[in-house]
PDB file of N, CA and C in Angstrom:
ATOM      1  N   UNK A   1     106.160  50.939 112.726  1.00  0.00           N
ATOM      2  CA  UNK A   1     105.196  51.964 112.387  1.00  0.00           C
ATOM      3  C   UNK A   1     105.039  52.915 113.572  1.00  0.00           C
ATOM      4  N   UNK A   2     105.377  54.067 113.365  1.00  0.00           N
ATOM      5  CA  UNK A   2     104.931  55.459 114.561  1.00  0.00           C
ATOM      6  C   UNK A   2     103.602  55.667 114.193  1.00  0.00           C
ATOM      7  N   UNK A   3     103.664  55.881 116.073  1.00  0.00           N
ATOM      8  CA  UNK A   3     101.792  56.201 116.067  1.00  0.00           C
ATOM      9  C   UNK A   3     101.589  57.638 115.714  1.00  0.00           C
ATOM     10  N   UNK A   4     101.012  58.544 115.224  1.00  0.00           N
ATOM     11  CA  UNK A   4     100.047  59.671 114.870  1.00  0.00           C
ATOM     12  C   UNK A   4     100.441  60.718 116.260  1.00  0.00           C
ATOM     13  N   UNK A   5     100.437  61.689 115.729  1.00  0.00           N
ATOM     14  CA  UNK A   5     100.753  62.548 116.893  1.00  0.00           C
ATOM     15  C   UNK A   5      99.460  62.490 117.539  1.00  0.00           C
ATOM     16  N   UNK A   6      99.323  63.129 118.705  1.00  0.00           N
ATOM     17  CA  UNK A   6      97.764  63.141 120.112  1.00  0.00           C
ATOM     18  C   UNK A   6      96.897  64.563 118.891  1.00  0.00           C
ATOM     19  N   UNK A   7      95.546  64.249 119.012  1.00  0.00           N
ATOM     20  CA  UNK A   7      94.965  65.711 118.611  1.00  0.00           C
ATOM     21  C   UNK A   7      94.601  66.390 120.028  1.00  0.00           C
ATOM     22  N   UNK A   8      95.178  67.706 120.016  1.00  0.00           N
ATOM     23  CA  UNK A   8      94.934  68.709 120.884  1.00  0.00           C
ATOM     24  C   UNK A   8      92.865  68.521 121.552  1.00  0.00           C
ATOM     25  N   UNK A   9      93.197  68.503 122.822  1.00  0.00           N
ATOM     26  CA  UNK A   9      91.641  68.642 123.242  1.00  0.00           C
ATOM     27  C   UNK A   9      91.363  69.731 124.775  1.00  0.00           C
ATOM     28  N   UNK A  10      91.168  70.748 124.103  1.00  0.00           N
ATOM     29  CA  UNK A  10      90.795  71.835 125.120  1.00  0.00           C
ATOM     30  C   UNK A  10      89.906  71.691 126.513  1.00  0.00           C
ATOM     31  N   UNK A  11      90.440  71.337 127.667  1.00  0.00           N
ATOM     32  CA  UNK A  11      89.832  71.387 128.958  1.00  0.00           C
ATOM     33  C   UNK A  11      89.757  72.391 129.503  1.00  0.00           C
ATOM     34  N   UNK A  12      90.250  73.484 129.582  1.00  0.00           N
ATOM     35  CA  UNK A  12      90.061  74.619 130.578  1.00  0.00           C
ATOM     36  C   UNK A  12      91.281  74.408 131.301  1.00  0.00           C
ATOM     37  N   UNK A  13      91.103  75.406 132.009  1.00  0.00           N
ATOM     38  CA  UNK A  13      92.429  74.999 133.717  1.00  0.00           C
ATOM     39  C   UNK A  13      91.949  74.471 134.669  1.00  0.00           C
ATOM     40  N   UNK A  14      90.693  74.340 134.868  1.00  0.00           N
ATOM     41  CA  UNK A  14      90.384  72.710 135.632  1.00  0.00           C
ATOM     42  C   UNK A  14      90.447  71.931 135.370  1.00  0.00           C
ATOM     43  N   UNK A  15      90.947  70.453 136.470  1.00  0.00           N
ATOM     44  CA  UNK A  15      90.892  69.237 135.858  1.00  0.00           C
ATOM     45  C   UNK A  15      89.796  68.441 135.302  1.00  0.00           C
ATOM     46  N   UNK A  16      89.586  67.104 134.807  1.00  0.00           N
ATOM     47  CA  UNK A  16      88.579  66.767 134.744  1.00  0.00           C
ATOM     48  C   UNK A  16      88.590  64.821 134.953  1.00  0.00           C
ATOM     49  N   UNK A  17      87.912  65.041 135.489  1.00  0.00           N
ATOM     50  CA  UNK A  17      87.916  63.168 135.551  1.00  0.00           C
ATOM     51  C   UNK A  17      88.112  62.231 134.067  1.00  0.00           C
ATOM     52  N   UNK A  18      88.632  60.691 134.234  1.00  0.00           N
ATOM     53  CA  UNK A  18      88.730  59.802 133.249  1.00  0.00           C
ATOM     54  C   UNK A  18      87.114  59.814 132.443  1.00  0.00           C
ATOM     55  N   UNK A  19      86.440  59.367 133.256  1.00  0.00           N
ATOM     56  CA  UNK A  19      84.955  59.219 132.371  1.00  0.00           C
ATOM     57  C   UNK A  19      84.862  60.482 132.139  1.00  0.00           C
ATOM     58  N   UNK A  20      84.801  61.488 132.711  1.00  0.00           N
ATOM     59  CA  UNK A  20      83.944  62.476 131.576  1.00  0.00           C
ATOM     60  C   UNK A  20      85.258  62.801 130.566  1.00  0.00           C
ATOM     61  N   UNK A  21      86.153  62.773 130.614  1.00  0.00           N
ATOM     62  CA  UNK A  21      87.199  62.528 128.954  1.00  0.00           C
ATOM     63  C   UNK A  21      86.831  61.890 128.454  1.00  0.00           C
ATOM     64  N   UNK A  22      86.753  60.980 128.425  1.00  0.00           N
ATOM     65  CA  UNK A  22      86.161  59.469 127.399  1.00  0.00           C
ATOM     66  C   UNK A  22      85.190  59.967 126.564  1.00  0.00           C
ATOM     67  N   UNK A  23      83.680  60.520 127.570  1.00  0.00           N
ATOM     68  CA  UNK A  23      82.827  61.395 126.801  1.00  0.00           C
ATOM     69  C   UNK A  23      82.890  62.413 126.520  1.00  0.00           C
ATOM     70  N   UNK A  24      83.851  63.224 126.611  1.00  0.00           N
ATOM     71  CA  UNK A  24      84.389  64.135 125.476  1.00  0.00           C
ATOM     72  C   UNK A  24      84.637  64.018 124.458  1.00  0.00           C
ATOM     73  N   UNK A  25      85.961  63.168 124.607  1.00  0.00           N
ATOM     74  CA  UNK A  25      86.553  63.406 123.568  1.00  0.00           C
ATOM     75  C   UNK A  25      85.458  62.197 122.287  1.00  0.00           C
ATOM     76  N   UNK A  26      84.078  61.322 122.743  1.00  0.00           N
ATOM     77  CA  UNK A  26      83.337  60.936 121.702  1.00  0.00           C
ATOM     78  C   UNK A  26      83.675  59.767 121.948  1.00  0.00           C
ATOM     79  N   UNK A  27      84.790  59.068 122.789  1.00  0.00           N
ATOM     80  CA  UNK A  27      84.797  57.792 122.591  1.00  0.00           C
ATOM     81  C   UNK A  27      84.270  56.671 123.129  1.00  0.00           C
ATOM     82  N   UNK A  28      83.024  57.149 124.418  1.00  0.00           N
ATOM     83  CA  UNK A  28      82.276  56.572 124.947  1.00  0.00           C
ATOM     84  C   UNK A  28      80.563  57.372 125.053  1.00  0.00           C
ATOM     85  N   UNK A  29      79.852  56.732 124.905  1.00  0.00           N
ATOM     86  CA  UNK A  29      78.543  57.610 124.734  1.00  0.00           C
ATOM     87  C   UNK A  29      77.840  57.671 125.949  1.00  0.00           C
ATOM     88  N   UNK A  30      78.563  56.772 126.893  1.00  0.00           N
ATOM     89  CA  UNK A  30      77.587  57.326 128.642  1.00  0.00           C
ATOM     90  C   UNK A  30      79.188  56.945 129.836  1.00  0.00           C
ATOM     91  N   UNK A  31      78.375  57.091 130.852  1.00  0.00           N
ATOM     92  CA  UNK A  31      79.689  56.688 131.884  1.00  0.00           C
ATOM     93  C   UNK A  31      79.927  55.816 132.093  1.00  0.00           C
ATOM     94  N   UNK A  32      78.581  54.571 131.626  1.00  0.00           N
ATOM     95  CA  UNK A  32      78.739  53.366 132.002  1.00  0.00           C
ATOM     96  C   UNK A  32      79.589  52.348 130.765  1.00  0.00           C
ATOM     97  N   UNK A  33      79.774  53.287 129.559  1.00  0.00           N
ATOM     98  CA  UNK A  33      80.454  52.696 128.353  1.00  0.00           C
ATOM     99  C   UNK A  33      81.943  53.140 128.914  1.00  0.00           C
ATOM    100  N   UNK A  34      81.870  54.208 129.426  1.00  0.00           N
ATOM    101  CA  UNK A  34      83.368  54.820 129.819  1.00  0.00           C
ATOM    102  C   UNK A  34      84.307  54.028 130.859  1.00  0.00           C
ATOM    103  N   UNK A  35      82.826  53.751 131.991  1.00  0.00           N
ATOM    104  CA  UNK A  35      83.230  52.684 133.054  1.00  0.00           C
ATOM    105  C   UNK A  35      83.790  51.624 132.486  1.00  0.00           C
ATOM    106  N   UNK A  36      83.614  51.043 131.546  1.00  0.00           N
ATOM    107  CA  UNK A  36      83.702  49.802 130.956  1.00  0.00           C
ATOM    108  C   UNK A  36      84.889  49.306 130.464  1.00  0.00           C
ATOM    109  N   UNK A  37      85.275  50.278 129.230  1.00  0.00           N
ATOM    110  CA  UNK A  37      86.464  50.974 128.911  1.00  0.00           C
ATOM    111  C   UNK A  37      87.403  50.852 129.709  1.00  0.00           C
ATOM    112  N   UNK A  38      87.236  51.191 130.788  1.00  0.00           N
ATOM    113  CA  UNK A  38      88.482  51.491 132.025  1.00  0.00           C
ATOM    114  C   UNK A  38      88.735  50.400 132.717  1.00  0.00           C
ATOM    115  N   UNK A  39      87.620  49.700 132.788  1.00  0.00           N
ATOM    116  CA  UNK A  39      87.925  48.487 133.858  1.00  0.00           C
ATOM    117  C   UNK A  39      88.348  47.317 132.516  1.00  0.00           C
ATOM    118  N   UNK A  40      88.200  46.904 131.529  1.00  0.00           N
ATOM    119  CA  UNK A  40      88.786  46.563 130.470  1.00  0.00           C
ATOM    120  C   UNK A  40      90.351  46.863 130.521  1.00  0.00           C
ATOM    121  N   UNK A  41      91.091  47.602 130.613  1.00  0.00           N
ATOM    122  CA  UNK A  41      92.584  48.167 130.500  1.00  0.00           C
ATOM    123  C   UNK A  41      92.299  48.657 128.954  1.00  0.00           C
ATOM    124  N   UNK A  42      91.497  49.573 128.620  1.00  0.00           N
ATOM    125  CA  UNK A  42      91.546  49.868 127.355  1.00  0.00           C
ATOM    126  C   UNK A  42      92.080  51.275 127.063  1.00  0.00           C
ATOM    127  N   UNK A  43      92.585  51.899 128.393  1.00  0.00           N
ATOM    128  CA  UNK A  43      92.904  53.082 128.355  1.00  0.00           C
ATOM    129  C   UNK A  43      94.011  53.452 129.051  1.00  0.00           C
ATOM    130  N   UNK A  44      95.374  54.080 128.337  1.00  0.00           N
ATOM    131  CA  UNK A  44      96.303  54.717 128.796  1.00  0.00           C
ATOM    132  C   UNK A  44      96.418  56.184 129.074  1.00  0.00           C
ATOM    133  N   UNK A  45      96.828  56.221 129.844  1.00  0.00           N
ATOM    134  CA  UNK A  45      97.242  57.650 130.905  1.00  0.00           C
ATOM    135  C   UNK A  45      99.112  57.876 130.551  1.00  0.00           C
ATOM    136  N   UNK A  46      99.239  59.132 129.974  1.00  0.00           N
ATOM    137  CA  UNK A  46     100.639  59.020 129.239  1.00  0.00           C
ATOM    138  C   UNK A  46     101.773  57.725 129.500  1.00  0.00           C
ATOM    139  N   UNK A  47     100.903  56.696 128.571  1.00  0.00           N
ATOM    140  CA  UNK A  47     101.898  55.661 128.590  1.00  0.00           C
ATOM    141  C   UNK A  47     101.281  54.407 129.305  1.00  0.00           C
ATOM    142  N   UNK A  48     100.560  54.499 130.355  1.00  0.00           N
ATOM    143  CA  UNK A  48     100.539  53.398 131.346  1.00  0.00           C
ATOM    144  C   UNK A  48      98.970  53.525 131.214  1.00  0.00           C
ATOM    145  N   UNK A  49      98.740  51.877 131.324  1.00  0.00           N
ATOM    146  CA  UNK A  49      97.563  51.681 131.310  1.00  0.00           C
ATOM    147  C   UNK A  49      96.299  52.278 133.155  1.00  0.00           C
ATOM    148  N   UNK A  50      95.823  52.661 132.746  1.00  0.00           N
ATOM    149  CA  UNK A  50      94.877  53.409 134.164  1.00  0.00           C
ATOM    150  C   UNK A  50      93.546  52.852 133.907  1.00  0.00           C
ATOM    151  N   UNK A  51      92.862  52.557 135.607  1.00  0.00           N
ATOM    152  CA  UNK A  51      92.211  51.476 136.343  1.00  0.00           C
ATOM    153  C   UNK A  51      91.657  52.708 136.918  1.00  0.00           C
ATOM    154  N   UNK A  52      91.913  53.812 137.482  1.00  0.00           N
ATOM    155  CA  UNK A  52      90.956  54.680 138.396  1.00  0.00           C
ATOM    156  C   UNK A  52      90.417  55.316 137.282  1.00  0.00           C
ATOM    157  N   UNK A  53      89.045  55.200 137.784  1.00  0.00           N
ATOM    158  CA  UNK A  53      87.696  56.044 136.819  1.00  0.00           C
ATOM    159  C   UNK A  53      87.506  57.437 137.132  1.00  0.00           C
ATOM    160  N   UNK A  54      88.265  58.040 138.478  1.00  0.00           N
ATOM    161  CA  UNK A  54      88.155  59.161 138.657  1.00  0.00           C
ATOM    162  C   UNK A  54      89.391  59.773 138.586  1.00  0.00           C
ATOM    163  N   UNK A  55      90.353  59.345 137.938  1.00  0.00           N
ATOM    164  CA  UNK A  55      91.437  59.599 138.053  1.00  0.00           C
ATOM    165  C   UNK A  55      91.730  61.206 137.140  1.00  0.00           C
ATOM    166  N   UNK A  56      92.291  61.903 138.148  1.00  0.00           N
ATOM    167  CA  UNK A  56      92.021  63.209 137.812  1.00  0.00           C
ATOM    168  C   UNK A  56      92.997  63.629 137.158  1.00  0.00           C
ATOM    169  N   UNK A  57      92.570  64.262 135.553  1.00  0.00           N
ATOM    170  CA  UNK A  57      93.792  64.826 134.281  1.00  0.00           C
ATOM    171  C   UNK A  57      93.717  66.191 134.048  1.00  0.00           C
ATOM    172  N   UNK A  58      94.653  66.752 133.776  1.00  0.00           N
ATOM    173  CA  UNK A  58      95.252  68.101 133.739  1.00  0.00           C
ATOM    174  C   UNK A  58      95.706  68.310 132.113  1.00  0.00           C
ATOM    175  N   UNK A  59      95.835  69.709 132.215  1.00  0.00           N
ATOM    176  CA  UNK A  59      96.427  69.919 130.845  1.00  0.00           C
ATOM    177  C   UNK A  59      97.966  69.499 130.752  1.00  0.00           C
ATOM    178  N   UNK A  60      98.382  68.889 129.662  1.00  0.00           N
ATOM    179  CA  UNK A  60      99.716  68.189 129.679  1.00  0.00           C
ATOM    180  C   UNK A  60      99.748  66.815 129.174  1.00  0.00           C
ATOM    181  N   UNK A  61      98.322  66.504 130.158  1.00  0.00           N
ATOM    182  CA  UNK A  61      98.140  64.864 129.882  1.00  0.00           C
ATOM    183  C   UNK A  61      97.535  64.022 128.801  1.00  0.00           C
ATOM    184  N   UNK A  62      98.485  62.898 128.625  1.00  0.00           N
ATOM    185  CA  UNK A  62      98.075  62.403 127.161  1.00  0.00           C
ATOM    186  C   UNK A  62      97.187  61.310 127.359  1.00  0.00           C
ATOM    187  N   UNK A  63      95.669  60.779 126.751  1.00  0.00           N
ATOM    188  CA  UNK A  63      95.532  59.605 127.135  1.00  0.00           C
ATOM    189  C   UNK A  63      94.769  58.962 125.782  1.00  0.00           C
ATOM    190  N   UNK A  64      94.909  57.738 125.825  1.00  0.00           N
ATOM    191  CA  UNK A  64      94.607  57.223 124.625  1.00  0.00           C
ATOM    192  C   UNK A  64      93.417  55.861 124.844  1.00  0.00           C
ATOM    193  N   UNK A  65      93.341  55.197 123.678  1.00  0.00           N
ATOM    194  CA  UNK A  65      92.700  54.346 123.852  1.00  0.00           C
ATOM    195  C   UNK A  65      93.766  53.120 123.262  1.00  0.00           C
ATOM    196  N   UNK A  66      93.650  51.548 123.587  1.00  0.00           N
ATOM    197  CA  UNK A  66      94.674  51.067 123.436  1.00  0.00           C
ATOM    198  C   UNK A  66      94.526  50.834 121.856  1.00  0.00           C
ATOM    199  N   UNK A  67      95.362  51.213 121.133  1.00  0.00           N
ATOM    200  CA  UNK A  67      95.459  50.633 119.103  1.00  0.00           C
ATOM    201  C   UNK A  67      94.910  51.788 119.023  1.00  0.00           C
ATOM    202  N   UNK A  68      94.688  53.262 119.174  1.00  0.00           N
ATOM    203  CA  UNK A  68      93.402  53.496 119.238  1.00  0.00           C
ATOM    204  C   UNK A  68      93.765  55.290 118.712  1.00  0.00           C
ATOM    205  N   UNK A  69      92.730  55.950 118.867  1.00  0.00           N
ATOM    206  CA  UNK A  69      93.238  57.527 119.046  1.00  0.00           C
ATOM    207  C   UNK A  69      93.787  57.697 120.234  1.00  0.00           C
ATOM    208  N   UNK A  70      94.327  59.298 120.501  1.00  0.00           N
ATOM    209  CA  UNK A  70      95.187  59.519 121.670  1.00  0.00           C
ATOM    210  C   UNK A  70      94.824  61.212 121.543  1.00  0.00           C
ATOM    211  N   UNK A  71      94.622  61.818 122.346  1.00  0.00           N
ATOM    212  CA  UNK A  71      94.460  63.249 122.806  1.00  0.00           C
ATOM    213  C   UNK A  71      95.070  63.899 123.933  1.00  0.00           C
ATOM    214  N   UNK A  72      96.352  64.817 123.545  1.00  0.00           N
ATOM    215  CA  UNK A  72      96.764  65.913 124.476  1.00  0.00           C
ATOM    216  C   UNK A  72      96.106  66.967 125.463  1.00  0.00           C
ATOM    217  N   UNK A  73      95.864  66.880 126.328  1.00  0.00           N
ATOM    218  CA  UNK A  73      94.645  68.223 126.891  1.00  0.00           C
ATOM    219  C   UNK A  73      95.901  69.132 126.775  1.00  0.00           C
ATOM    220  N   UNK A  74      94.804  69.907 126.937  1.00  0.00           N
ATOM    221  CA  UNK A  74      95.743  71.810 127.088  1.00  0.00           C
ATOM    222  C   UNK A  74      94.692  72.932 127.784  1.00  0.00           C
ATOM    223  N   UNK A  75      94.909  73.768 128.178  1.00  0.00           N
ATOM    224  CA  UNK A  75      94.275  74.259 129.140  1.00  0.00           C
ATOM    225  C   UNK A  75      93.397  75.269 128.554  1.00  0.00           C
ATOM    226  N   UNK A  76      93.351  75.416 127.221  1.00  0.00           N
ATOM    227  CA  UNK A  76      92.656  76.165 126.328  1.00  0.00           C
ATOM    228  C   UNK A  76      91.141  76.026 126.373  1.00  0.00           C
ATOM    229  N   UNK A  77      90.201  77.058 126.272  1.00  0.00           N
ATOM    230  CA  UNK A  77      88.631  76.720 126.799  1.00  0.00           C
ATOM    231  C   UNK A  77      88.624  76.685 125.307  1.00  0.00           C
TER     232      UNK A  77
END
């Protein structure tokens, strides 16, 4: 079974940290659910599971949740 293509999620041309993506894109409702998330391994960074909470994403980057949805940033406001 192929996974679902990423849905497009507009950041700007600044980067933005792991937790505040999480609460973007809806899939955590504070930082400390986001924190949680992350230290869990519940979250991939195009492909590989990621452990830094501040780990800083750009447009390009895909990150998902594991089984889960997945969102492309793009630099679009």
């Amino acid at each position: 079974m192929t996974r679902p293509m990423p849905e497009r999620l507009p950041i700007g041309p600044q980067p933005i940290n792991l937790t505040q993506l999480l609460k973007r894109a809806g899939w955590a409702l504070s930082g400390g659910e986001a924190k949680s998330l992350i230290a869990e391994g519940q979250v991939r960074v195009n492909g590989e599971v990621e452990l830094r909470k501040r780990r800083q994403l750009r447009a390009g980057d895909i990150v998902g949740l594991e089984d889960g949805p997945s969102v492309e940033l793009t630099d679009e406001e």
